[in-house]
PDB file of N, CA and C in Angstrom:
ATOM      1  N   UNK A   1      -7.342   3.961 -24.335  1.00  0.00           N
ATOM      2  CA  UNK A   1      -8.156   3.001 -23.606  1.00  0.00           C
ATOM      3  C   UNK A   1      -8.624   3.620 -22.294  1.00  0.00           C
ATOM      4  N   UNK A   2      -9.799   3.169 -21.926  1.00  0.00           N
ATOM      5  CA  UNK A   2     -10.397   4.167 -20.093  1.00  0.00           C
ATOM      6  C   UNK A   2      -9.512   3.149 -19.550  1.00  0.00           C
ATOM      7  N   UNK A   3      -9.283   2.512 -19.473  1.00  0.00           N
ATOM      8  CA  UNK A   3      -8.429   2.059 -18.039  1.00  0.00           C
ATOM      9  C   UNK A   3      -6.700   2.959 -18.184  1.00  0.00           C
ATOM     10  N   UNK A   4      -6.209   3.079 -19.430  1.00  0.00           N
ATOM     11  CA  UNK A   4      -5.055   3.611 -19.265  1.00  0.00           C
ATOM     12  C   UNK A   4      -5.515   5.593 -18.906  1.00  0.00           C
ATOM     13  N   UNK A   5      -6.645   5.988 -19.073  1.00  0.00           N
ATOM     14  CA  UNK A   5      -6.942   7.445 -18.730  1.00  0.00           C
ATOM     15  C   UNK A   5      -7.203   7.151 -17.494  1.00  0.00           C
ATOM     16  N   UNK A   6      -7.712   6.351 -16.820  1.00  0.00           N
ATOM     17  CA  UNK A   6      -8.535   6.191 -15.332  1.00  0.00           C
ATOM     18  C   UNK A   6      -6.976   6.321 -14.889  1.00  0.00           C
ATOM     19  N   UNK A   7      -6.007   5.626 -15.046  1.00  0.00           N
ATOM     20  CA  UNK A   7      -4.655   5.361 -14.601  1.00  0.00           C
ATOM     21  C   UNK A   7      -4.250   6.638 -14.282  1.00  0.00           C
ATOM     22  N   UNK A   8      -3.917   7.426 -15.530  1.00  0.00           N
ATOM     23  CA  UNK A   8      -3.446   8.521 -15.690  1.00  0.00           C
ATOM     24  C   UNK A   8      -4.126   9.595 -14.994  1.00  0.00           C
ATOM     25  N   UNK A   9      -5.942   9.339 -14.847  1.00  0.00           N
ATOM     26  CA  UNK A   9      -6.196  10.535 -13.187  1.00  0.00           C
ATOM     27  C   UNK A   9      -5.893   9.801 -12.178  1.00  0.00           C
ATOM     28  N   UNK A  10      -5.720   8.862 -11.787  1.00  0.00           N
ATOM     29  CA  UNK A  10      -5.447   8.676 -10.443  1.00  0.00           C
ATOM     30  C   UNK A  10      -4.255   8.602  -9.990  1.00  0.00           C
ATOM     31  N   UNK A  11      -2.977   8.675 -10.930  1.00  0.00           N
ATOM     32  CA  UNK A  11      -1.646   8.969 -10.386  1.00  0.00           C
ATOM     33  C   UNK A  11      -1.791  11.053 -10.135  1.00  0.00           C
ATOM     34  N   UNK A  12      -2.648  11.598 -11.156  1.00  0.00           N
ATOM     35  CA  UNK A  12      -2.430  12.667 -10.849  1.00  0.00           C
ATOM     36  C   UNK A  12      -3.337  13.024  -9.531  1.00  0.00           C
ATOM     37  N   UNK A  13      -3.977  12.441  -9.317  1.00  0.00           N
ATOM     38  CA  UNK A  13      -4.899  12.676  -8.057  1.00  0.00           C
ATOM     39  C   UNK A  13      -4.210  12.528  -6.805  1.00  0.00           C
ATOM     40  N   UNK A  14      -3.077  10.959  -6.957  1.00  0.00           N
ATOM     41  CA  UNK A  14      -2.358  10.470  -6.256  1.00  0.00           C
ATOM     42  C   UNK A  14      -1.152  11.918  -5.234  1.00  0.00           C
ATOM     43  N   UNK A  15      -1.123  12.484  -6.121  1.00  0.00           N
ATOM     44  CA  UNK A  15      -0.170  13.670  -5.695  1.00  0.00           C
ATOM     45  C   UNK A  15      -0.688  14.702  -5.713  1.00  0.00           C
ATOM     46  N   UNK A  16      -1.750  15.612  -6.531  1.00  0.00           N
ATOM     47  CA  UNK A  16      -2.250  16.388  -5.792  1.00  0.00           C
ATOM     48  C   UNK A  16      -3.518  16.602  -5.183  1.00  0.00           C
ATOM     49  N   UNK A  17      -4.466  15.367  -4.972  1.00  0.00           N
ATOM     50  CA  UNK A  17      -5.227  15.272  -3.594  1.00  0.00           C
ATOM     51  C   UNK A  17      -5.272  14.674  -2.305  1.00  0.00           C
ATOM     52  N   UNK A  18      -4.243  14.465  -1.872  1.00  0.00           N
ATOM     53  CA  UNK A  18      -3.948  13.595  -0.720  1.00  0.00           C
ATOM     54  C   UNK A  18      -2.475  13.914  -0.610  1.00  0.00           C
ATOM     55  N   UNK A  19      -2.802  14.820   0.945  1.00  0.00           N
ATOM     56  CA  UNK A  19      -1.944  15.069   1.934  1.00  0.00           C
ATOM     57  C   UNK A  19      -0.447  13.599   2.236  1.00  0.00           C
ATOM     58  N   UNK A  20      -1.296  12.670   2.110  1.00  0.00           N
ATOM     59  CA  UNK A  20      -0.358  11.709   2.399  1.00  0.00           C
ATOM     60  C   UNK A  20      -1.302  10.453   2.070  1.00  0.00           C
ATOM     61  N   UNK A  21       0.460   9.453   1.349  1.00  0.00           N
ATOM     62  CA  UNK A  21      -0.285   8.045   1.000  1.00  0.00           C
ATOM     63  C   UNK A  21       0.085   7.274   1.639  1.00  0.00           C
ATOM     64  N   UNK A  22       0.059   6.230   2.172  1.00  0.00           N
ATOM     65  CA  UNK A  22       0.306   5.251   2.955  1.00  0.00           C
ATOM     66  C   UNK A  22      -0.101   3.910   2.550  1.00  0.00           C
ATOM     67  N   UNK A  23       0.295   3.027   2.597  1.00  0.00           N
ATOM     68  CA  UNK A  23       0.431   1.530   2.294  1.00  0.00           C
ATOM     69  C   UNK A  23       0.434   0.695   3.731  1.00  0.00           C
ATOM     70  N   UNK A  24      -0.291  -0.005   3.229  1.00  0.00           N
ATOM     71  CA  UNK A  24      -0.390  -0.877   5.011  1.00  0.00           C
ATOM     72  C   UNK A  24       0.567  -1.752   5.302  1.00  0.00           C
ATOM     73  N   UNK A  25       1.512  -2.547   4.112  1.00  0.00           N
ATOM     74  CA  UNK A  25       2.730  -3.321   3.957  1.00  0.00           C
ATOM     75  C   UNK A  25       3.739  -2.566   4.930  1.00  0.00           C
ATOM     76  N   UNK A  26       3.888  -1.178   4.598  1.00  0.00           N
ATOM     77  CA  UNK A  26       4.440   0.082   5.539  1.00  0.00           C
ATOM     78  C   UNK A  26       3.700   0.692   6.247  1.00  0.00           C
ATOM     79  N   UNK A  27       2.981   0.006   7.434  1.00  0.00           N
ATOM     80  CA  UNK A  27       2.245   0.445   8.292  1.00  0.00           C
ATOM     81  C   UNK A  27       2.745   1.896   9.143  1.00  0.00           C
ATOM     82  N   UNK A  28       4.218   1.452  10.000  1.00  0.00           N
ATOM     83  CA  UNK A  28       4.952   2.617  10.635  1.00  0.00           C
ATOM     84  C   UNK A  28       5.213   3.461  10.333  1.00  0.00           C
ATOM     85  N   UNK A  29       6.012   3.601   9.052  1.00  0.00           N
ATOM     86  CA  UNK A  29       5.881   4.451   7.912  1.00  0.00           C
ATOM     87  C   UNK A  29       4.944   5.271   7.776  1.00  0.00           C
ATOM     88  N   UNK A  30       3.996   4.633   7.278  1.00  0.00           N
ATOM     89  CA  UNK A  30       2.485   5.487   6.939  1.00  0.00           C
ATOM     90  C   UNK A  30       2.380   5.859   8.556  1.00  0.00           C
ATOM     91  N   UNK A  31       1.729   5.633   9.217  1.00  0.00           N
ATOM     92  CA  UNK A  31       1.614   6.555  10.641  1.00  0.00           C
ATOM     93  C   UNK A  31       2.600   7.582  11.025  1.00  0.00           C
ATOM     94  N   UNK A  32       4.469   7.391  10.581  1.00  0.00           N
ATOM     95  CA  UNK A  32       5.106   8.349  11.275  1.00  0.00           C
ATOM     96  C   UNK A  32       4.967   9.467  10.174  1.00  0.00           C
ATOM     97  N   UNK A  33       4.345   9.062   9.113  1.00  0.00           N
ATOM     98  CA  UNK A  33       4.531  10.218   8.040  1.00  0.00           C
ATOM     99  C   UNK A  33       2.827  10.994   8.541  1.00  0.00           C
ATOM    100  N   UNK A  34       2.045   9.967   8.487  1.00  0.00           N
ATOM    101  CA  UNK A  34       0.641  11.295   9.308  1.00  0.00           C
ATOM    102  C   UNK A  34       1.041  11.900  10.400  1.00  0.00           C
ATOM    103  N   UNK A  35       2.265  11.054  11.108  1.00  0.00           N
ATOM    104  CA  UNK A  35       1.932  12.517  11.909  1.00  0.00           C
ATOM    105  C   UNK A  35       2.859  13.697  12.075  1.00  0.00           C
ATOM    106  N   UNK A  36       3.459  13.430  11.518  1.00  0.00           N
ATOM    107  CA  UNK A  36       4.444  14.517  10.972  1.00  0.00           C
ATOM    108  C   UNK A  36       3.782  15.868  10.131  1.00  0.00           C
ATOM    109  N   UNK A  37       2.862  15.330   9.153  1.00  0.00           N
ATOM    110  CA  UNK A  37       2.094  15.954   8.224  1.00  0.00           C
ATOM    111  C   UNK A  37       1.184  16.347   8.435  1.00  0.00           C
ATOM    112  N   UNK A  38       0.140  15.577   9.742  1.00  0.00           N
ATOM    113  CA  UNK A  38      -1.059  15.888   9.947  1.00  0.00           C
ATOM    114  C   UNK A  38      -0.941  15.925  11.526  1.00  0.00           C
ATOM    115  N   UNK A  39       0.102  16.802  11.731  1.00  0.00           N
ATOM    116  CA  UNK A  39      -0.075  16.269  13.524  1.00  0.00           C
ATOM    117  C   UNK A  39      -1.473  16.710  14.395  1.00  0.00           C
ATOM    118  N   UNK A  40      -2.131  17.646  13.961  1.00  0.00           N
ATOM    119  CA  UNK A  40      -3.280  18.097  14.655  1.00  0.00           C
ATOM    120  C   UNK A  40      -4.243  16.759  14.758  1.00  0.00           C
ATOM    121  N   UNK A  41      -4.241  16.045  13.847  1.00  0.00           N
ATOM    122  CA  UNK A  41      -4.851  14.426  13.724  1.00  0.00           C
ATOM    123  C   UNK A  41      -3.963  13.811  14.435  1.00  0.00           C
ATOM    124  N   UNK A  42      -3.161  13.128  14.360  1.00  0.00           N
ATOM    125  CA  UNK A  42      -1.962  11.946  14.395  1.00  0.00           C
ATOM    126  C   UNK A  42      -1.073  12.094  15.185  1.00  0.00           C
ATOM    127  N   UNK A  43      -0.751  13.362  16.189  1.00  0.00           N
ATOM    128  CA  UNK A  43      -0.007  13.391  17.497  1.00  0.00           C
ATOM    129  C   UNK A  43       0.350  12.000  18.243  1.00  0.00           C
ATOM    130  N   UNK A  44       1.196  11.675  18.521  1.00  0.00           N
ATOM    131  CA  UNK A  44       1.659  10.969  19.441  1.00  0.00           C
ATOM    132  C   UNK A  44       0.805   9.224  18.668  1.00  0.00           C
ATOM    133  N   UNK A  45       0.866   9.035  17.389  1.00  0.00           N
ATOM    134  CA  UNK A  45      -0.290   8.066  17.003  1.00  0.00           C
ATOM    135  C   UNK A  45       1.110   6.838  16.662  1.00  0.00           C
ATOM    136  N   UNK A  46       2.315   7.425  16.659  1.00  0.00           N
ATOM    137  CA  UNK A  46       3.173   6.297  16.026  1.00  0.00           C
ATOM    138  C   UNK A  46       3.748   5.410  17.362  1.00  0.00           C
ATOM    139  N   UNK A  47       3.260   6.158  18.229  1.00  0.00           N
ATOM    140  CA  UNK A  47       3.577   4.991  19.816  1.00  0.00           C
ATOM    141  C   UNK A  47       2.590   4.005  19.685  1.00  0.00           C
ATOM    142  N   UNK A  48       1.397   3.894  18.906  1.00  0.00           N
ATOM    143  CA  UNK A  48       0.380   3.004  19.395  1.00  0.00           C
ATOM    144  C   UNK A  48       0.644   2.169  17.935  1.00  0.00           C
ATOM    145  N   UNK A  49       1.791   2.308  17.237  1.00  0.00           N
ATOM    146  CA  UNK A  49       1.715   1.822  15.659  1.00  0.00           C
ATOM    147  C   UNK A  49       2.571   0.760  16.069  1.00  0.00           C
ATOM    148  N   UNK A  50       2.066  -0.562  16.163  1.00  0.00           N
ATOM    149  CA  UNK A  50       3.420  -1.234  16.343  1.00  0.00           C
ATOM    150  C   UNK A  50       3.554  -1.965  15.390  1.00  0.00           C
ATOM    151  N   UNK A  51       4.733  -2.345  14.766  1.00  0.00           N
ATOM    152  CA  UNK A  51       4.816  -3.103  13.568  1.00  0.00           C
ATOM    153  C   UNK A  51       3.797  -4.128  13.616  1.00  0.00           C
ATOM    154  N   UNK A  52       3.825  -5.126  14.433  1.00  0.00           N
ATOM    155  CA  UNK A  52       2.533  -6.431  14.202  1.00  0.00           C
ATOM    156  C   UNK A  52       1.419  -5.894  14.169  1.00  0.00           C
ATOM    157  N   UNK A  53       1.250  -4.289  13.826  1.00  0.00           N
ATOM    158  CA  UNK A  53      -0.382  -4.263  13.645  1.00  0.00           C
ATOM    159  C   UNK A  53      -0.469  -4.302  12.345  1.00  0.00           C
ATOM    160  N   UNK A  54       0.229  -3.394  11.306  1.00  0.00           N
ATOM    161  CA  UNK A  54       0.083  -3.449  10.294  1.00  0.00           C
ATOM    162  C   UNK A  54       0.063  -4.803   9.414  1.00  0.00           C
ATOM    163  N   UNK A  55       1.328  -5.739  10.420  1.00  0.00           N
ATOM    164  CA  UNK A  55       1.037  -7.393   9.535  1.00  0.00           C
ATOM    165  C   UNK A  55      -0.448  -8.124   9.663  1.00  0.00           C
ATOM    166  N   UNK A  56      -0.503  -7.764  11.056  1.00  0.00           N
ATOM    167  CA  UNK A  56      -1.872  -8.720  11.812  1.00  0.00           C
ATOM    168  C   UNK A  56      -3.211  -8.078  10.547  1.00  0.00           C
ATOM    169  N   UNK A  57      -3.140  -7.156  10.326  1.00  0.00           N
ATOM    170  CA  UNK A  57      -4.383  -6.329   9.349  1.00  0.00           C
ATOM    171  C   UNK A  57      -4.009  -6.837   7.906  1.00  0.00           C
ATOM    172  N   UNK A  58      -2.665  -6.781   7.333  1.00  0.00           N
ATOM    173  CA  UNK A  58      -2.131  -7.348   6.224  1.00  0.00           C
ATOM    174  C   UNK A  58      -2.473  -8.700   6.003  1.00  0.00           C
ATOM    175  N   UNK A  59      -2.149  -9.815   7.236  1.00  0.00           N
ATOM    176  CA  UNK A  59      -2.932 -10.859   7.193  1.00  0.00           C
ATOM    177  C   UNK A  59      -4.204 -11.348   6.892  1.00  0.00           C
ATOM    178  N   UNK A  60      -5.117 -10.653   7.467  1.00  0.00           N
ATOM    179  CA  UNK A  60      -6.551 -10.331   7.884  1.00  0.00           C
ATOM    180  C   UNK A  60      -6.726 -10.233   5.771  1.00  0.00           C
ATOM    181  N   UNK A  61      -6.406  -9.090   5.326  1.00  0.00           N
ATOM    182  CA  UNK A  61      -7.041  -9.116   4.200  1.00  0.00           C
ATOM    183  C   UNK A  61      -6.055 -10.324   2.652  1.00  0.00           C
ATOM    184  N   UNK A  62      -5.237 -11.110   2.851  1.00  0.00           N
ATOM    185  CA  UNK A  62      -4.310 -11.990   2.438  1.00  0.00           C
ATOM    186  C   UNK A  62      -3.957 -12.913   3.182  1.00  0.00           C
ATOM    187  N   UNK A  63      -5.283 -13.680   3.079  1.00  0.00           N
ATOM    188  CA  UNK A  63      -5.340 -15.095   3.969  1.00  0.00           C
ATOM    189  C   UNK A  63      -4.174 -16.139   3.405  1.00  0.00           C
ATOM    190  N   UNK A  64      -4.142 -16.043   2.079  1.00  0.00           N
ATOM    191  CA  UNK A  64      -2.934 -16.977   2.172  1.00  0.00           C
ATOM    192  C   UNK A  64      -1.713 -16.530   2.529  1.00  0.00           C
ATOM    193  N   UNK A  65      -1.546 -15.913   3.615  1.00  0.00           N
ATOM    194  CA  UNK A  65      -0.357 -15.744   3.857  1.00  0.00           C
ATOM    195  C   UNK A  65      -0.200 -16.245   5.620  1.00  0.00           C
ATOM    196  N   UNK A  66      -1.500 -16.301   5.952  1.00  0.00           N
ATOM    197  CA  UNK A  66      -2.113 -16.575   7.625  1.00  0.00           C
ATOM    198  C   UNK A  66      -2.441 -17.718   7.669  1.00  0.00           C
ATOM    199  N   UNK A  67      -2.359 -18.311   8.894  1.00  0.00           N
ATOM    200  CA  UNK A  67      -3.031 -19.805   9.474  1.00  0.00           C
ATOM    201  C   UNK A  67      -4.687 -20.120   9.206  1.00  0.00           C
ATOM    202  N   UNK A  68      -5.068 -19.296   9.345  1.00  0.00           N
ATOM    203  CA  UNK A  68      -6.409 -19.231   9.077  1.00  0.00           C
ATOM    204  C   UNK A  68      -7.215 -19.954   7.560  1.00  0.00           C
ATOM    205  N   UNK A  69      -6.569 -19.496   6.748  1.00  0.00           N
ATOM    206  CA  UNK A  69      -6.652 -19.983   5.389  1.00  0.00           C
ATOM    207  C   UNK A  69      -5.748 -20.077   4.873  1.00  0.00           C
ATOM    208  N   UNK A  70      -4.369 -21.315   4.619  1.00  0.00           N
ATOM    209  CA  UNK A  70      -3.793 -21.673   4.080  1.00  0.00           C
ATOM    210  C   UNK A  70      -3.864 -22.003   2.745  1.00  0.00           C
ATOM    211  N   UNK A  71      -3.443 -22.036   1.726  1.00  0.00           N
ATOM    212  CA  UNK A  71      -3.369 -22.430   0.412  1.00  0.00           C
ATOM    213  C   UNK A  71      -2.788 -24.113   0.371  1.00  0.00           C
ATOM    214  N   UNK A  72      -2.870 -24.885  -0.454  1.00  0.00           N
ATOM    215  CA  UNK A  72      -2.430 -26.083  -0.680  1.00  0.00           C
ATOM    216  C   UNK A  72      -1.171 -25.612  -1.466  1.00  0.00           C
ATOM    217  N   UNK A  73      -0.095 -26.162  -0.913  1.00  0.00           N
ATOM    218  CA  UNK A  73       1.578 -26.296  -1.360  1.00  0.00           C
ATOM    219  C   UNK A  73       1.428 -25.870  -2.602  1.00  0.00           C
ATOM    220  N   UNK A  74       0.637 -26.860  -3.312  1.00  0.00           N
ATOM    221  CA  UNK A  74       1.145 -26.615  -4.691  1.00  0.00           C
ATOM    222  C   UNK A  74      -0.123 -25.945  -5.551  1.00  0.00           C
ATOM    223  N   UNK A  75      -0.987 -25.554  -4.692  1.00  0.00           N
ATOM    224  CA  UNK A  75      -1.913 -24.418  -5.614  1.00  0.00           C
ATOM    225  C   UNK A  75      -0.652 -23.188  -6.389  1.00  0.00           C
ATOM    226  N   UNK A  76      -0.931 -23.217  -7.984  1.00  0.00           N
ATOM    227  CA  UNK A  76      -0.602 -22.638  -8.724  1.00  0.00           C
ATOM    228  C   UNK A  76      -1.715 -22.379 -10.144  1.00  0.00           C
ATOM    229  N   UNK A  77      -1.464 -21.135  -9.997  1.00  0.00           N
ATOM    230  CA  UNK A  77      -2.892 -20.637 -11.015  1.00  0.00           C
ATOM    231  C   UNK A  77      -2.055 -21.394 -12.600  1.00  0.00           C
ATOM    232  N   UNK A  78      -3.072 -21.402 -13.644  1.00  0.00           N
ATOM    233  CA  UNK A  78      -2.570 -21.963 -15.194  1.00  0.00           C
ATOM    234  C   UNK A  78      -1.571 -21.030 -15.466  1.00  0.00           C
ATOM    235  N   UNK A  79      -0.588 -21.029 -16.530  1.00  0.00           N
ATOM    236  CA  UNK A  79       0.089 -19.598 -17.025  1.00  0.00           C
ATOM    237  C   UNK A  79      -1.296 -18.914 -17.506  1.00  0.00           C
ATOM    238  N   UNK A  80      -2.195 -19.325 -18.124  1.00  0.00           N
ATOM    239  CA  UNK A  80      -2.499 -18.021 -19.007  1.00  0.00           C
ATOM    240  C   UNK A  80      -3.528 -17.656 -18.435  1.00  0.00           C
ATOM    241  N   UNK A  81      -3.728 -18.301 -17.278  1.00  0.00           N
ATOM    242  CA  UNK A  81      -4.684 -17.190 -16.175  1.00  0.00           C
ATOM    243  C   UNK A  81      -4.090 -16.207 -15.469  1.00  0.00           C
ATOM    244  N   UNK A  82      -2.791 -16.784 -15.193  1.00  0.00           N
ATOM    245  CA  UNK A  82      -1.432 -16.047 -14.345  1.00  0.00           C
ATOM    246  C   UNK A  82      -1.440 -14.558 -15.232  1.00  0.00           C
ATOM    247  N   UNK A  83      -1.323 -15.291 -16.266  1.00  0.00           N
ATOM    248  CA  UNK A  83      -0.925 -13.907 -17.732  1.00  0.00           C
ATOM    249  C   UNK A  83      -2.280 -12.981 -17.659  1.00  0.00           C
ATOM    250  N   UNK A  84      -3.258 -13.144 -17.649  1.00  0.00           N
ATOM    251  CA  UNK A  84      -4.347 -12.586 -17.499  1.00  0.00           C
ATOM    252  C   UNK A  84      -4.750 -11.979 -16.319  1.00  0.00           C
ATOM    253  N   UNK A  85      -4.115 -12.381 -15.057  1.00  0.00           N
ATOM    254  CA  UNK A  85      -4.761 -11.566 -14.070  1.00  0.00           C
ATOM    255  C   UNK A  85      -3.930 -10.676 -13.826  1.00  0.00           C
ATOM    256  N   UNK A  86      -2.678 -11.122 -13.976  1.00  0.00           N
ATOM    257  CA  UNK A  86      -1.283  -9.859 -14.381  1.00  0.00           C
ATOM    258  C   UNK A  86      -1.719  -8.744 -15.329  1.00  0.00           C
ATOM    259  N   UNK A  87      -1.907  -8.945 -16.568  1.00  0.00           N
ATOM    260  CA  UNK A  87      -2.447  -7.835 -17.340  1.00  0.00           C
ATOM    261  C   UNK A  87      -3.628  -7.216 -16.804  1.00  0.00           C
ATOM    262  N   UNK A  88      -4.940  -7.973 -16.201  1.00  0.00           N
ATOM    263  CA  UNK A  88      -6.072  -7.260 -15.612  1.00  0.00           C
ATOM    264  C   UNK A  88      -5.920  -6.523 -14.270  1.00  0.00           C
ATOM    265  N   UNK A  89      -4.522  -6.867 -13.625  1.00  0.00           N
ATOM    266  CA  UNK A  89      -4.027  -5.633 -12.515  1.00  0.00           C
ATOM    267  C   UNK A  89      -3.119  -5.421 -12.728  1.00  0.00           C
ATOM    268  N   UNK A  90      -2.640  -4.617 -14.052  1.00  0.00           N
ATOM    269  CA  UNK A  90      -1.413  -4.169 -14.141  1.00  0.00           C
ATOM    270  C   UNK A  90      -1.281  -2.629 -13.734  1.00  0.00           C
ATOM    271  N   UNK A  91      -2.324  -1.812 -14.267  1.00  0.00           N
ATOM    272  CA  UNK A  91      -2.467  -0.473 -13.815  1.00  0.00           C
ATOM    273  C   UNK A  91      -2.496  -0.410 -12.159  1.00  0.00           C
ATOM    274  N   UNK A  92      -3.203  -1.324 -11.295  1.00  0.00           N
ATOM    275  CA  UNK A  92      -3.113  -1.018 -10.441  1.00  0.00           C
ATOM    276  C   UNK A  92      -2.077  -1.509  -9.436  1.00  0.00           C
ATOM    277  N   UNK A  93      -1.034  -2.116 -10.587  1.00  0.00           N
ATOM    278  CA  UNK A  93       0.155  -2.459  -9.673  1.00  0.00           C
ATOM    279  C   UNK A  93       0.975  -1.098 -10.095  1.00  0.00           C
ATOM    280  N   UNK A  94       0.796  -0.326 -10.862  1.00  0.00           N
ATOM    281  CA  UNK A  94       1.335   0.823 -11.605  1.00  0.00           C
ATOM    282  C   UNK A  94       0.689   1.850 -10.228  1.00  0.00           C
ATOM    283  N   UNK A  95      -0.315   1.909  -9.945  1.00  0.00           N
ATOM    284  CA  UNK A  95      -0.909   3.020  -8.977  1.00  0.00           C
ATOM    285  C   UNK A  95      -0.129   2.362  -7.966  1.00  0.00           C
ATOM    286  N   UNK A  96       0.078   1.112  -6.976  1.00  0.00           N
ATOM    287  CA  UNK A  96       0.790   0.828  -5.891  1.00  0.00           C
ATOM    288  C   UNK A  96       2.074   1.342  -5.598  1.00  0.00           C
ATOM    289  N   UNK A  97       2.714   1.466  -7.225  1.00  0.00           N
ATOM    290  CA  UNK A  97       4.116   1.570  -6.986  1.00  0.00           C
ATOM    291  C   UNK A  97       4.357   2.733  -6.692  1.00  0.00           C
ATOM    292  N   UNK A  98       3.219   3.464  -7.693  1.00  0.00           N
ATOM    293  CA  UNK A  98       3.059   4.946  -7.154  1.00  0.00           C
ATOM    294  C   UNK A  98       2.973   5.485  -5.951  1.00  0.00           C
ATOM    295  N   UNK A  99       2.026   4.906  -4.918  1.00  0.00           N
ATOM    296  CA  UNK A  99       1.891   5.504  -3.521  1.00  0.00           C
ATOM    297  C   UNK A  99       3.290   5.023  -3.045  1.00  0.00           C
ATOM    298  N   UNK A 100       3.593   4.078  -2.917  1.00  0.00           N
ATOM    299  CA  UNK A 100       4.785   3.139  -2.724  1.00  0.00           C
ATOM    300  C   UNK A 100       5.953   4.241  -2.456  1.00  0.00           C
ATOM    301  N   UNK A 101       5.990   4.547  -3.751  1.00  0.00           N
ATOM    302  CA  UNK A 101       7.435   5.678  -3.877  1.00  0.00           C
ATOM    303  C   UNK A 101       6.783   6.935  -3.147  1.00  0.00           C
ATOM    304  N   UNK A 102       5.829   7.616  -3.242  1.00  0.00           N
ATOM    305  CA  UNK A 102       5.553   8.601  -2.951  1.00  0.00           C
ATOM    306  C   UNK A 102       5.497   8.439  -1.179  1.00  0.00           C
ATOM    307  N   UNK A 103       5.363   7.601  -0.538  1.00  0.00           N
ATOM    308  CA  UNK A 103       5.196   6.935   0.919  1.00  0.00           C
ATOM    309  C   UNK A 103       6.573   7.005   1.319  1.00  0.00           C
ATOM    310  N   UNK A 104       7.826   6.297   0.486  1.00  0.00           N
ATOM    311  CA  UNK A 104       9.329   6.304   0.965  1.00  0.00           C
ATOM    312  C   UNK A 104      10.021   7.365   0.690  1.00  0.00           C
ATOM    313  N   UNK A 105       9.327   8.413   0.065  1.00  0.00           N
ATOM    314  CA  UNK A 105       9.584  10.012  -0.422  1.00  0.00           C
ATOM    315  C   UNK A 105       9.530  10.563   1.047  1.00  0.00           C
ATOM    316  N   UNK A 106       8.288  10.389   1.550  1.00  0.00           N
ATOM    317  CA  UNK A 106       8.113  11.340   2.673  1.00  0.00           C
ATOM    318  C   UNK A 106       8.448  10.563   3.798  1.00  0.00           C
ATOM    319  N   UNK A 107       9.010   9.756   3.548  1.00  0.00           N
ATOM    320  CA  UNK A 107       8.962   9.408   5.280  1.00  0.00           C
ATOM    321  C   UNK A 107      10.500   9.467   5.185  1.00  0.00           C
ATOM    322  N   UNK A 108      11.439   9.325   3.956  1.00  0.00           N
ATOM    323  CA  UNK A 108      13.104   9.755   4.064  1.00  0.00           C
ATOM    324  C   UNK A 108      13.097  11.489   4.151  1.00  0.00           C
ATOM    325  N   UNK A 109      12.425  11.994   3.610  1.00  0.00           N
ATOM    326  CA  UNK A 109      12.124  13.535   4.478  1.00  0.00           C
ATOM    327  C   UNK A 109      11.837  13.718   5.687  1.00  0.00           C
ATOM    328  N   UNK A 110      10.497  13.164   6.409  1.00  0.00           N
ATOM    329  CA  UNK A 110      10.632  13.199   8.037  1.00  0.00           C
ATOM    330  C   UNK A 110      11.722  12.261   8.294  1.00  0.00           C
ATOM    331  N   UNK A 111      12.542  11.771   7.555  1.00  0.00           N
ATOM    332  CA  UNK A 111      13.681  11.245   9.173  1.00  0.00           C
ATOM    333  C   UNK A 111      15.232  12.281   8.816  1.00  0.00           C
ATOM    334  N   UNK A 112      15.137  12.748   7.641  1.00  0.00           N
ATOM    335  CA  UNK A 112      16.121  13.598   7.695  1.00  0.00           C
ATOM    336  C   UNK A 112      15.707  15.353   8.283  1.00  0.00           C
ATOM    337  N   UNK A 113      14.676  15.419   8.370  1.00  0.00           N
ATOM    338  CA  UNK A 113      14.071  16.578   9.141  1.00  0.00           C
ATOM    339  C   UNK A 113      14.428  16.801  10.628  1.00  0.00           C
TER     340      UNK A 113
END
């Protein structure tokens, strides 16, 4: 199937074209690992990283999780839309987990470094 080949280049892309992955959930993370990796970029960039930035931006794109746009209590999608949008982002919960691990890879290397 192209979505399971699209999968399969972009985990391999995932690791060998990009210096570093980062996740915005792990905002600090992702910054102390650029600059560890990329310090000629990212010098001194994890003083200006403060945890509430990465939420405040996390918010920003997942309004239901912010004041701004609340969800109603009991908004709940049907099951078999649930089932369907699960299967229609399953690969790319497969690529998340990927940067995911590859993100807590390097940043338990820079702190044991």
């Amino acid at each position: 199937e192209a979505g399971d080949a699209a999968l399969a280049i972009a985990l391999e892309r995932l690791v060998a074209d990009y210096a570093v992955v980062g996740i915005l959930e792990e905002w600090v993370a992702t910054v102390r690992v650029l600059e560890a990796v990329l310090p000629e970029f990212f010098c001194g960039a994890s003083k200006y990283a403060a945890p509430s930035l990465g939420e405040q931006v996390a918010l920003a794109f997942r309004p239901e999780r912010g004041d701004s746009a609340p969800r109603p209590a009991n908004a709940t999608l049907p099951a078999d839309l649930a089932d369907r949008v699960r299967a229609w982002l399953a690969n790319d919960l497969v690529l998340y987990a990927a940067a995911a691990a590859r993100l807590e890879v390097a940043a338990r290397r820079i702190s044991t470094a």
